[in-house]
PDB file of N, CA and C in Angstrom:
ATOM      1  N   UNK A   1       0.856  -1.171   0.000  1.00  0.00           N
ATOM      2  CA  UNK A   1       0.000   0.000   0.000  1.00  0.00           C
ATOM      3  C   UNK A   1       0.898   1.228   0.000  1.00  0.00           C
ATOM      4  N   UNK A   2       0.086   2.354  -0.641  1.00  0.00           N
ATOM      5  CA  UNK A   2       1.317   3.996  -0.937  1.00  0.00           C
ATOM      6  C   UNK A   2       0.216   4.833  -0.249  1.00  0.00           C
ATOM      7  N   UNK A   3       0.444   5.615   0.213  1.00  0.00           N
ATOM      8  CA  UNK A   3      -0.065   6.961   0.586  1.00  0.00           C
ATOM      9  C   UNK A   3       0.541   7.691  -0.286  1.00  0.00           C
ATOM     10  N   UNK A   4      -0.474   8.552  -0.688  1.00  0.00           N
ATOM     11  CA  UNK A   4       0.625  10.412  -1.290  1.00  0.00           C
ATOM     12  C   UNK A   4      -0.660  11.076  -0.250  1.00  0.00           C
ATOM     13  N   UNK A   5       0.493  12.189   0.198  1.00  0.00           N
ATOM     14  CA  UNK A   5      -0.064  13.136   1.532  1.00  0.00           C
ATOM     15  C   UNK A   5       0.262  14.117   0.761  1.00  0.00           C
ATOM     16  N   UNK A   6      -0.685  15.416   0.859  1.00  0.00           N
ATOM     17  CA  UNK A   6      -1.052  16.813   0.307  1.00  0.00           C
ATOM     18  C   UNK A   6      -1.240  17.634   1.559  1.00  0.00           C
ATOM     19  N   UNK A   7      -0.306  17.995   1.680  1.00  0.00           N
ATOM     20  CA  UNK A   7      -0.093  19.000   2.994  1.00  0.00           C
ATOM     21  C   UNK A   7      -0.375  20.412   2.346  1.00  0.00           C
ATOM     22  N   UNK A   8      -1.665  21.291   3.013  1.00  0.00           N
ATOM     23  CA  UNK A   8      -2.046  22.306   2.616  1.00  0.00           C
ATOM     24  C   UNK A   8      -2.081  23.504   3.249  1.00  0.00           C
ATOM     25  N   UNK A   9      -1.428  24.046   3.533  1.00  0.00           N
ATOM     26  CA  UNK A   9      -2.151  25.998   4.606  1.00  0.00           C
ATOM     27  C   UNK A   9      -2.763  26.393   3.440  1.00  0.00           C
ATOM     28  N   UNK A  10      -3.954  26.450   3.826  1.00  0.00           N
ATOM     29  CA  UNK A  10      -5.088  27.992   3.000  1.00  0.00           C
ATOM     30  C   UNK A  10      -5.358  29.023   4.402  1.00  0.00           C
ATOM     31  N   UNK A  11      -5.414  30.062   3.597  1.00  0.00           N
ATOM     32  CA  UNK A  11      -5.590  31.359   4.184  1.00  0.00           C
ATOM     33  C   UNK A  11      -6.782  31.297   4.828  1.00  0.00           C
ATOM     34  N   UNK A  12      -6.797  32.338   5.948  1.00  0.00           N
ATOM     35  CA  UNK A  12      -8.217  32.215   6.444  1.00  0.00           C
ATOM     36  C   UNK A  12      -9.061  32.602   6.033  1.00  0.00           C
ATOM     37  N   UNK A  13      -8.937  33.563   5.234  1.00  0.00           N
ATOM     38  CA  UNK A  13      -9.903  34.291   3.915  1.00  0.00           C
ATOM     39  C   UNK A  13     -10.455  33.288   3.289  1.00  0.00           C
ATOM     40  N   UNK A  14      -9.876  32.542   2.776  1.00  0.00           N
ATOM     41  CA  UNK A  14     -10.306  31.433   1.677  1.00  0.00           C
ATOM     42  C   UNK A  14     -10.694  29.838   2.387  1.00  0.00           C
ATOM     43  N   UNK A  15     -10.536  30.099   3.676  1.00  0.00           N
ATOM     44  CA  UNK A  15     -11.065  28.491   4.220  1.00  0.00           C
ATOM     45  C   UNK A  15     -11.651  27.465   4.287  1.00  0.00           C
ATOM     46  N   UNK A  16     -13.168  28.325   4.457  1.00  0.00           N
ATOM     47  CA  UNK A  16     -14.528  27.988   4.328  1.00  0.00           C
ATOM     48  C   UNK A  16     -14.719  27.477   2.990  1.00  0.00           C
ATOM     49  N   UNK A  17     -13.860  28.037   1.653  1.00  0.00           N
ATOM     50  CA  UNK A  17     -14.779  27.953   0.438  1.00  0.00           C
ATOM     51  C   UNK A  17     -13.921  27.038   0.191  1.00  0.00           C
ATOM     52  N   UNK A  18     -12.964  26.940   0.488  1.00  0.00           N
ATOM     53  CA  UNK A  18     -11.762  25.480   0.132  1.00  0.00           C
ATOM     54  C   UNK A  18     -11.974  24.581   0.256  1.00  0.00           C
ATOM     55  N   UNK A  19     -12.496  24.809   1.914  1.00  0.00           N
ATOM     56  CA  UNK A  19     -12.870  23.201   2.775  1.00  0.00           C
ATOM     57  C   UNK A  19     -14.110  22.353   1.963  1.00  0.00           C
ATOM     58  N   UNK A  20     -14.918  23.661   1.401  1.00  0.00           N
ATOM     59  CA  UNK A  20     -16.782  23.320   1.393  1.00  0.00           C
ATOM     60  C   UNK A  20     -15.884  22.503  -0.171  1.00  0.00           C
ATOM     61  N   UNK A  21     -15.038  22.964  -1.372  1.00  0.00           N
ATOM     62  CA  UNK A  21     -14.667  22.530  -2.497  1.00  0.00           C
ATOM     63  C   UNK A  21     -13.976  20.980  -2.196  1.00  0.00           C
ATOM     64  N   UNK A  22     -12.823  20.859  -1.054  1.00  0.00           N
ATOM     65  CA  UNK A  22     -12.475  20.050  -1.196  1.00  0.00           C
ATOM     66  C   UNK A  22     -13.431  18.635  -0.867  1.00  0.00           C
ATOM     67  N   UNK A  23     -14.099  18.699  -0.167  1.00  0.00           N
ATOM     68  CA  UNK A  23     -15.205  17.636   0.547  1.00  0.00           C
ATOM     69  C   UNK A  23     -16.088  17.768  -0.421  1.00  0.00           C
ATOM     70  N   UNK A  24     -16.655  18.795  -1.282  1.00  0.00           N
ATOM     71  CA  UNK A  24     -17.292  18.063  -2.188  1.00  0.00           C
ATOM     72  C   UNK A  24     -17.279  18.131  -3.659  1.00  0.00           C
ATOM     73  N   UNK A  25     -15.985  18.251  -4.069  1.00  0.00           N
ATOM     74  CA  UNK A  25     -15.685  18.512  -5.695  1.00  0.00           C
ATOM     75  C   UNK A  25     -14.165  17.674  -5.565  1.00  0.00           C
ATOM     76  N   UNK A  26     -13.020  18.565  -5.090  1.00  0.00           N
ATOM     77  CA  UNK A  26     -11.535  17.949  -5.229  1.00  0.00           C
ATOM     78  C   UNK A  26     -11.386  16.289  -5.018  1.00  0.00           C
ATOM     79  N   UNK A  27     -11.968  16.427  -3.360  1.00  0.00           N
ATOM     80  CA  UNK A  27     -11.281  14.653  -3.148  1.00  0.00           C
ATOM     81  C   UNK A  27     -12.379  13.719  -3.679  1.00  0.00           C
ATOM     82  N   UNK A  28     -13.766  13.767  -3.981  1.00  0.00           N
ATOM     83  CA  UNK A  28     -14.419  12.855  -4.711  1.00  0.00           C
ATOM     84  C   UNK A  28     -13.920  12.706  -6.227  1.00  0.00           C
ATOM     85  N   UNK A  29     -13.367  14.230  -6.935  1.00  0.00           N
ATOM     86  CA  UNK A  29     -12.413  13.540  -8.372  1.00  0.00           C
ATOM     87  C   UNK A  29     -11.139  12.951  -7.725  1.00  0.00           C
ATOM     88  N   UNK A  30     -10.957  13.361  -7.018  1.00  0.00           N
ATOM     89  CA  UNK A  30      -9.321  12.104  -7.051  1.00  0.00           C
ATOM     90  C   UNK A  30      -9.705  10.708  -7.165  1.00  0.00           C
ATOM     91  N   UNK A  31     -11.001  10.669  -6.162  1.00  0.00           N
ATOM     92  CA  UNK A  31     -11.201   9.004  -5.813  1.00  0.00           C
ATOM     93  C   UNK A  31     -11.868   8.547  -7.188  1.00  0.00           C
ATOM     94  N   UNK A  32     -12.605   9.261  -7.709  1.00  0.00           N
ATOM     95  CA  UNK A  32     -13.094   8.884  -9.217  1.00  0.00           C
ATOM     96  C   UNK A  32     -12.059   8.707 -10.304  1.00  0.00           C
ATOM     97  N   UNK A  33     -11.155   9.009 -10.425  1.00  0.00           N
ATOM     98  CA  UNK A  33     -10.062   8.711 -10.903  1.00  0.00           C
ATOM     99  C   UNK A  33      -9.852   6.978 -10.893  1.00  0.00           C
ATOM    100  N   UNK A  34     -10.113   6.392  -9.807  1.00  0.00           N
ATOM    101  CA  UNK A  34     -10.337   5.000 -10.163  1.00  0.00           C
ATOM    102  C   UNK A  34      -8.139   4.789  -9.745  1.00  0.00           C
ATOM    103  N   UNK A  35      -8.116   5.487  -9.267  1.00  0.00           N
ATOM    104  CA  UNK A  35      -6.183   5.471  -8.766  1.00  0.00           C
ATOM    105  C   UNK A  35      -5.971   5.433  -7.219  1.00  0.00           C
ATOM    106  N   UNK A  36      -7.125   5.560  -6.575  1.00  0.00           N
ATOM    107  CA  UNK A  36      -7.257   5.968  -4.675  1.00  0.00           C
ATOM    108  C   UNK A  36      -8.468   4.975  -4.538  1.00  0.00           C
ATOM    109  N   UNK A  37      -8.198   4.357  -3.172  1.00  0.00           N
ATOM    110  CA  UNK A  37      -9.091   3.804  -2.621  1.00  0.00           C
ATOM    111  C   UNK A  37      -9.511   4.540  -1.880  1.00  0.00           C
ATOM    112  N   UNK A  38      -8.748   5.366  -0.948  1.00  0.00           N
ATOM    113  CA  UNK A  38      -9.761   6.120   0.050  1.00  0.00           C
ATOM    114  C   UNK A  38      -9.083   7.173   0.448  1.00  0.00           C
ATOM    115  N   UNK A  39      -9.523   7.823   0.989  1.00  0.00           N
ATOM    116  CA  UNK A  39      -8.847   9.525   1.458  1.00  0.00           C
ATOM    117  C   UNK A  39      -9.195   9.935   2.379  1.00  0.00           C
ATOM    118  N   UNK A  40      -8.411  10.525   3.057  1.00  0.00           N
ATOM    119  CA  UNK A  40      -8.297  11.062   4.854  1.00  0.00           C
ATOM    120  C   UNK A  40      -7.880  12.439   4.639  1.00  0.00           C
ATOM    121  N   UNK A  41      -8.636  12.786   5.712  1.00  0.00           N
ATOM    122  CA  UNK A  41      -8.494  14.723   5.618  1.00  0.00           C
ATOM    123  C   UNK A  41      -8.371  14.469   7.087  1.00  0.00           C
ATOM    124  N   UNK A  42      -7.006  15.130   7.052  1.00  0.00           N
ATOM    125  CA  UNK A  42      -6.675  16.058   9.010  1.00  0.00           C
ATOM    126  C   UNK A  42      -6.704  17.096   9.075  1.00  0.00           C
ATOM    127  N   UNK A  43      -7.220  17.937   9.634  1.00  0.00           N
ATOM    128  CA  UNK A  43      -6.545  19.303  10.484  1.00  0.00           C
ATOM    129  C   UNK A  43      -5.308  19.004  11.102  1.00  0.00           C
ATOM    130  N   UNK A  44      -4.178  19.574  10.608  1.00  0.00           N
ATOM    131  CA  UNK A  44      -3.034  19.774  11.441  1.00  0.00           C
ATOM    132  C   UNK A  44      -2.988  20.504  12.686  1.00  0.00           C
ATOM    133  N   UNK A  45      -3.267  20.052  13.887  1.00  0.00           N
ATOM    134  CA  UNK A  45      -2.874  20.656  15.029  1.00  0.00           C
ATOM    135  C   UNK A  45      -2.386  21.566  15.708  1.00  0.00           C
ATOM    136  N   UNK A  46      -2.311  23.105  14.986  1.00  0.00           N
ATOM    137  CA  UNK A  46      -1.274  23.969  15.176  1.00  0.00           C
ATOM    138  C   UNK A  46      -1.590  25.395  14.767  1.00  0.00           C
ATOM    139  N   UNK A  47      -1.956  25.902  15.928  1.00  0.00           N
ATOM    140  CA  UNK A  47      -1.625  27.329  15.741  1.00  0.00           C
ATOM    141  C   UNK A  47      -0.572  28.166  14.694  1.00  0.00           C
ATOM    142  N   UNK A  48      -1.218  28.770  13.772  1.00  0.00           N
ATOM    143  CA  UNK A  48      -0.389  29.425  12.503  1.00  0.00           C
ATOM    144  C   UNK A  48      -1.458  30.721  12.171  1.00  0.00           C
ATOM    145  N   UNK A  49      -0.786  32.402  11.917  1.00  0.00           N
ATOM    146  CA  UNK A  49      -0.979  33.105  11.747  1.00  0.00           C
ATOM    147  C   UNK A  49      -1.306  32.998  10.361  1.00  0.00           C
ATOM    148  N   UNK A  50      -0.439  32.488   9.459  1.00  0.00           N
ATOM    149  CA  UNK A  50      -0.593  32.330   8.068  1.00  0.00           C
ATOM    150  C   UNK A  50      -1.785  31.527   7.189  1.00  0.00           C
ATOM    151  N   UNK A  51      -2.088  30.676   8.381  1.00  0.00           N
ATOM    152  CA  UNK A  51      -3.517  30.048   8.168  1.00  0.00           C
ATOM    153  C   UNK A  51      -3.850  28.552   8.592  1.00  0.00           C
ATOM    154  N   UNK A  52      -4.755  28.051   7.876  1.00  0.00           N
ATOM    155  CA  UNK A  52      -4.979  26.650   8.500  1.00  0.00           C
ATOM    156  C   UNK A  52      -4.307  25.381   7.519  1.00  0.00           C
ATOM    157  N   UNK A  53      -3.394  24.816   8.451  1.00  0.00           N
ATOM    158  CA  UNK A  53      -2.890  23.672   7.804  1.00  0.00           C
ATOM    159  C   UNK A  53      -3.841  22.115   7.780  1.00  0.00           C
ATOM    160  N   UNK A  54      -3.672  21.706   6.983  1.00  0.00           N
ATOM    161  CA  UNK A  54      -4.389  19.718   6.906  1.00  0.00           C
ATOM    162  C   UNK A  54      -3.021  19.128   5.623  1.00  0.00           C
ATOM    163  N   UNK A  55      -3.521  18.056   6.278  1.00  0.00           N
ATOM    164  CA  UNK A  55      -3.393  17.174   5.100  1.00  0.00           C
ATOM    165  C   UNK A  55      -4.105  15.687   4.610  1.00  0.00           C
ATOM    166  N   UNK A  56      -4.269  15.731   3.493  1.00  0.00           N
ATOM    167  CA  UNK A  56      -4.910  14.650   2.600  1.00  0.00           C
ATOM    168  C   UNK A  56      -4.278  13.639   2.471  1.00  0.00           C
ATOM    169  N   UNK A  57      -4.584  12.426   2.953  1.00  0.00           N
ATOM    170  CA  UNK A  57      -3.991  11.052   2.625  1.00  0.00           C
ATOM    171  C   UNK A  57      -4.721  10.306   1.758  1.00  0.00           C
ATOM    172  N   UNK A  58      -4.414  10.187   0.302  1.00  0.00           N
ATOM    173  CA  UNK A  58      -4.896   8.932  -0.677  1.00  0.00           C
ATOM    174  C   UNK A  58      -4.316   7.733  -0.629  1.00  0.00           C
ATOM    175  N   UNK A  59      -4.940   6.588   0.164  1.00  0.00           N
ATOM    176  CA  UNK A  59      -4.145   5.615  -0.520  1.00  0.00           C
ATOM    177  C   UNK A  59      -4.535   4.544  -1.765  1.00  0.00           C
ATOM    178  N   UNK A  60      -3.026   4.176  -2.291  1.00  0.00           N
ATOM    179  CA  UNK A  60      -3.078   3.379  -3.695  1.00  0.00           C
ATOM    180  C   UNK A  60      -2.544   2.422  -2.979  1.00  0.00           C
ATOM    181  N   UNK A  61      -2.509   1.170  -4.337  1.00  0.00           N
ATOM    182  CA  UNK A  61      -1.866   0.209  -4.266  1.00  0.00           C
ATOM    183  C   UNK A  61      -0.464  -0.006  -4.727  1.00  0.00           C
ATOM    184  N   UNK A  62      -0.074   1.050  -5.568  1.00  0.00           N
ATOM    185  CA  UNK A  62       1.673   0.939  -5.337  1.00  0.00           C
ATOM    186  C   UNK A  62       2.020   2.140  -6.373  1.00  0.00           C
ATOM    187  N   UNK A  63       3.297   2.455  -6.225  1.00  0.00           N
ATOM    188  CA  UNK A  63       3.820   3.906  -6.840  1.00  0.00           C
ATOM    189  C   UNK A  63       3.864   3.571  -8.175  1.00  0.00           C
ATOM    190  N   UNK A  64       3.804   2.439  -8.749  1.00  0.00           N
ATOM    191  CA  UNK A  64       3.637   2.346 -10.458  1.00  0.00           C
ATOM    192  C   UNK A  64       2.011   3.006 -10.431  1.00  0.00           C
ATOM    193  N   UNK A  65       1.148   2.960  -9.889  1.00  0.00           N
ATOM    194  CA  UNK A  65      -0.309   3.517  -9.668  1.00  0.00           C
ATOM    195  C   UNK A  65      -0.277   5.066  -9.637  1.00  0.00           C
ATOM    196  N   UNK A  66       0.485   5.020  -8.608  1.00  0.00           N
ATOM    197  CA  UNK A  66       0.488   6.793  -8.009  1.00  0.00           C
ATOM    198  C   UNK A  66       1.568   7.398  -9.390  1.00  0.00           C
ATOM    199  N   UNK A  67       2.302   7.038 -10.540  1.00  0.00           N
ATOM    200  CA  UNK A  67       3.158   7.384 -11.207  1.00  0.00           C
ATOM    201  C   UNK A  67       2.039   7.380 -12.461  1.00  0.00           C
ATOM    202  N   UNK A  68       1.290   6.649 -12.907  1.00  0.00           N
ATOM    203  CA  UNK A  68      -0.056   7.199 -13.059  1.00  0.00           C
ATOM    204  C   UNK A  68      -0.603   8.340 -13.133  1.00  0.00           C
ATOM    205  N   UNK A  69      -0.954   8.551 -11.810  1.00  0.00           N
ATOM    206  CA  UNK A  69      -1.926  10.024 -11.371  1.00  0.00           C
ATOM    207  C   UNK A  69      -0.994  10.686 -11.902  1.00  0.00           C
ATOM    208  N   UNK A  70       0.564  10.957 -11.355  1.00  0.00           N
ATOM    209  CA  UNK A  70       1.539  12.116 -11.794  1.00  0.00           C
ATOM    210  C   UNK A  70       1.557  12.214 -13.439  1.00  0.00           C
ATOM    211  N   UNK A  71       1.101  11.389 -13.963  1.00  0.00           N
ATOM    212  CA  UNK A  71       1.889  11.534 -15.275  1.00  0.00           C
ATOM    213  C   UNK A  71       0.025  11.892 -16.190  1.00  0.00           C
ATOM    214  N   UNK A  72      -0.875  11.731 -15.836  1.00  0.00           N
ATOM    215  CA  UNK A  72      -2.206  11.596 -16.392  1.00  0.00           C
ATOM    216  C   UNK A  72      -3.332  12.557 -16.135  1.00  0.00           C
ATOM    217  N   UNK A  73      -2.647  12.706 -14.153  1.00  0.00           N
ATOM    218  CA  UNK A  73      -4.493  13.223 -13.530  1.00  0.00           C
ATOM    219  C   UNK A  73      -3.838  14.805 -13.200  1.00  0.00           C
ATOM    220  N   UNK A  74      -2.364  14.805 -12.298  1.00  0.00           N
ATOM    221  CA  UNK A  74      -1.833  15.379 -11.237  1.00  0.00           C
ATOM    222  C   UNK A  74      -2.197  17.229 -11.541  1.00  0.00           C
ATOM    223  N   UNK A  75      -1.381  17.665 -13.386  1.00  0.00           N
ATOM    224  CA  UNK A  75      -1.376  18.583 -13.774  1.00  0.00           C
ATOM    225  C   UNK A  75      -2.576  19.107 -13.849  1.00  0.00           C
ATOM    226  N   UNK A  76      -3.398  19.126 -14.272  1.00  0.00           N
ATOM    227  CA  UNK A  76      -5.122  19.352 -14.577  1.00  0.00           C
ATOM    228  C   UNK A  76      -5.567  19.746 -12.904  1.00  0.00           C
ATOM    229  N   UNK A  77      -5.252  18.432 -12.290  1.00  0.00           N
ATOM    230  CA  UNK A  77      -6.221  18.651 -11.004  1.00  0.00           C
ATOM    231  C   UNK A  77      -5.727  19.829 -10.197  1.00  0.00           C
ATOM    232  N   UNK A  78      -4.458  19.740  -9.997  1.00  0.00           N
ATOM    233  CA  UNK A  78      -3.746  20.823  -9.656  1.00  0.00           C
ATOM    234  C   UNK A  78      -4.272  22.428 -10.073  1.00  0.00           C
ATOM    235  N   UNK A  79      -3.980  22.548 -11.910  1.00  0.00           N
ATOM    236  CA  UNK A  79      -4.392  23.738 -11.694  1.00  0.00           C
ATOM    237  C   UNK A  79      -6.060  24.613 -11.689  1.00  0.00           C
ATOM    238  N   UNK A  80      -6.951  22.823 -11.370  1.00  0.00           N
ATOM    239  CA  UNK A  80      -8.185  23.486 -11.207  1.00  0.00           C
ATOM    240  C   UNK A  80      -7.626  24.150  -9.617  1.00  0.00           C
ATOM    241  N   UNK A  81      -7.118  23.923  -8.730  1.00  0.00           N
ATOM    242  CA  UNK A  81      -6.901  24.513  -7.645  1.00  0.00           C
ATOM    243  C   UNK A  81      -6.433  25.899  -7.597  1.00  0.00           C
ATOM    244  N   UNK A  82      -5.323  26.049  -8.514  1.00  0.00           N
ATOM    245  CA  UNK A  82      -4.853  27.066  -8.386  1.00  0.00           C
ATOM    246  C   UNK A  82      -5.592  28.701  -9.044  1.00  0.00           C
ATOM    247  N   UNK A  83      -6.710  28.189 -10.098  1.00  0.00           N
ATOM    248  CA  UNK A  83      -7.455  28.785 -10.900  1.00  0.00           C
ATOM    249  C   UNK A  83      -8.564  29.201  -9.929  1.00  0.00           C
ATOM    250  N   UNK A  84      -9.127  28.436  -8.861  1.00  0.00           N
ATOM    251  CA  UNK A  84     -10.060  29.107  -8.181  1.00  0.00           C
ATOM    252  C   UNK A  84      -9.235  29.427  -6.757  1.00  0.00           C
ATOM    253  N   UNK A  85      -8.131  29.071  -6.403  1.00  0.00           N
ATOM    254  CA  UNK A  85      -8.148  29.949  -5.249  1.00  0.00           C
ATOM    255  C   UNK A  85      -6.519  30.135  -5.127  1.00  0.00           C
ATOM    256  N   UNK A  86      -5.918  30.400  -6.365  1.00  0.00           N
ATOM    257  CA  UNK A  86      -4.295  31.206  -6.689  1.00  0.00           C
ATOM    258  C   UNK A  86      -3.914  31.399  -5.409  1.00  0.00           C
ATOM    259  N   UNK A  87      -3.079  32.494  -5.451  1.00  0.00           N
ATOM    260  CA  UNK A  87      -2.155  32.303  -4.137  1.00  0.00           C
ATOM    261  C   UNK A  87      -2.479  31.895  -2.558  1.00  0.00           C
ATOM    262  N   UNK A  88      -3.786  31.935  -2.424  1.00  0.00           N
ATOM    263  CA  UNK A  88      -4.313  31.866  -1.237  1.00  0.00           C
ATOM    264  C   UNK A  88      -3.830  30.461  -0.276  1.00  0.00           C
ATOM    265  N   UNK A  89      -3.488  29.514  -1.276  1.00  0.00           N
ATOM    266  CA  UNK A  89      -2.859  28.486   0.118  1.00  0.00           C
ATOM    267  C   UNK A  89      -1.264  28.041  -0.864  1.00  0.00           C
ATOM    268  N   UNK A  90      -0.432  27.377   0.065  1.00  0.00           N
ATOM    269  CA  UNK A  90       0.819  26.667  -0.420  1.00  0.00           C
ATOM    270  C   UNK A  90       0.090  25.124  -0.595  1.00  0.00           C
ATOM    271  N   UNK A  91       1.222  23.744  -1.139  1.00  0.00           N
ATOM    272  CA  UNK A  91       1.200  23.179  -0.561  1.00  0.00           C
ATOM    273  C   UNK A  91       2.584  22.041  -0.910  1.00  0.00           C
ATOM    274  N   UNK A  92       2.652  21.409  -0.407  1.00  0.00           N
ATOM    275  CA  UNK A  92       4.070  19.949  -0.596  1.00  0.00           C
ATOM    276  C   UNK A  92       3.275  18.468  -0.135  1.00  0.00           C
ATOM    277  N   UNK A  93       3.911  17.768  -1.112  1.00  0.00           N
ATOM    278  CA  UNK A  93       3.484  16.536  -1.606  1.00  0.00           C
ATOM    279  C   UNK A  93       4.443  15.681  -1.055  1.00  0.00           C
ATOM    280  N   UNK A  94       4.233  14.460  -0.422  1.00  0.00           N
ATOM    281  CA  UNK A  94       5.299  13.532  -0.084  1.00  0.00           C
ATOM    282  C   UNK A  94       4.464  12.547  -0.270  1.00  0.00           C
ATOM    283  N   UNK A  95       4.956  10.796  -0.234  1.00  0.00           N
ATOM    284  CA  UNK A  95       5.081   9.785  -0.577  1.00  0.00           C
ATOM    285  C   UNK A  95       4.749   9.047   0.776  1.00  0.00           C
ATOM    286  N   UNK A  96       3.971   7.868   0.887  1.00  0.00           N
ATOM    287  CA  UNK A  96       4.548   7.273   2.006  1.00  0.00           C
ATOM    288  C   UNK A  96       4.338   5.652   1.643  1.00  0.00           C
ATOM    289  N   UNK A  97       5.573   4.992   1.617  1.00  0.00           N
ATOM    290  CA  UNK A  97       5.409   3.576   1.679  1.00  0.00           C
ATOM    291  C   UNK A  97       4.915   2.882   3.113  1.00  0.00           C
ATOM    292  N   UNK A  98       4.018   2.357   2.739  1.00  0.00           N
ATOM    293  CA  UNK A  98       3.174   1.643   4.348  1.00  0.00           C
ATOM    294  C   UNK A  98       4.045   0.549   4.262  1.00  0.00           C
ATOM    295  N   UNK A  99       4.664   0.051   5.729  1.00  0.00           N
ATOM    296  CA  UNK A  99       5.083  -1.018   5.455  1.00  0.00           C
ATOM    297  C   UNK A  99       4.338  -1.967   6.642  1.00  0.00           C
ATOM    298  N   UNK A 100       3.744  -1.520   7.373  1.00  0.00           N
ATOM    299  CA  UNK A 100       3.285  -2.111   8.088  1.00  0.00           C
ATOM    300  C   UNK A 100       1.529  -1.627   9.241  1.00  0.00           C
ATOM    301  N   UNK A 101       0.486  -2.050   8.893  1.00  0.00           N
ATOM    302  CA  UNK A 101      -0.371  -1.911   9.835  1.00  0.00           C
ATOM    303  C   UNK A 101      -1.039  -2.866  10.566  1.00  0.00           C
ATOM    304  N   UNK A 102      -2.192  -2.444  11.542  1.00  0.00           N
ATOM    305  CA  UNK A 102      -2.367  -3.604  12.791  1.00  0.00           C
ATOM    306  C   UNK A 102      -3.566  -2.635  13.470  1.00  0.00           C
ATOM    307  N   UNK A 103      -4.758  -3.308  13.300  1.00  0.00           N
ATOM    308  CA  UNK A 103      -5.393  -2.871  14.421  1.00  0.00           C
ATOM    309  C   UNK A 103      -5.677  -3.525  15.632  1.00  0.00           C
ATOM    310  N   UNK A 104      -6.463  -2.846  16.278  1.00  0.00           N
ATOM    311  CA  UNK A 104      -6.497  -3.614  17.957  1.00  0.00           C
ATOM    312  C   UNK A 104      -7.903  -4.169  18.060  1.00  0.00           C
ATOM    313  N   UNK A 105      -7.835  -5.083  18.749  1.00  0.00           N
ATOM    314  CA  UNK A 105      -8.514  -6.018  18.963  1.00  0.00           C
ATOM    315  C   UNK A 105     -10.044  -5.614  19.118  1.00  0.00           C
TER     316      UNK A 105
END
C-alpha cells in the first residue's frame, strides 16, 4: 500500500470555500479517478498566523499507480486549484510507503 499526503495551509480568507470545495468537488475527483481507494483529511494541530494547515492522505496500491496520477491526472487537477483559489494556500506533496499496519482487537 502507498499513501501520497497533500499538505495544505489555506488562508483564512479562503477556508470555508476550500474546505466546502475540497469535501465536495476535489477529493471525490481524485477518488473517481479510479487510482485511490480512500482519502483522509486532518486538520493539522497547530496554531499558525498564516492560516490553517491539513493534510490529505490517498491511498493506492503501489507507486507504479500513483506514477499514473503524476503523469495523467496530477497537472489538470492541480491547476483546477490554483485557478479558483491562486495564491491563497501553499502546498508539498510527499510519498509514504506503508510497510506495516495492525489494528487492535
Amino acid at each position: 500500500m502507498y499513501i501520497y499526503n497533500v499538505t495544505i495551509n489555506i488562508e483564512k480568507d479562503a477556508h470555508d470555500e476550500w474546505l466546502n470545495w475540497m469535501k465536495t468537488e476535489h477529493i471525490p475527483q481524485m477518488l473517481a479517478l479510479g487510482k485511490f481507494t480512500n482519502a483522509l483529511m486532518s486538520k493539522i494541530m497547530v496554531d499558525e498566523e498564516s492560516g490553517i494547515t491539513y493534510s490529505v492522505q490517498y491511498t493506492t496500491d503501489s507507486k507504479e499507480t500513483l506514477q499514473k496520477y503524476y503523469t495523467e491526472d496530477a497537472a489538470s487537477l492541480r491547476e483546477e486549484g490554483i485557478k479558483r483559489f491562486g495564491n491563497k494556500f501553499v502546498a508539498f506533496r510527499t510519498e509514504l510507503d506503508v510497510i506495516h499496519t495492525e489494528k487492535s482487537n
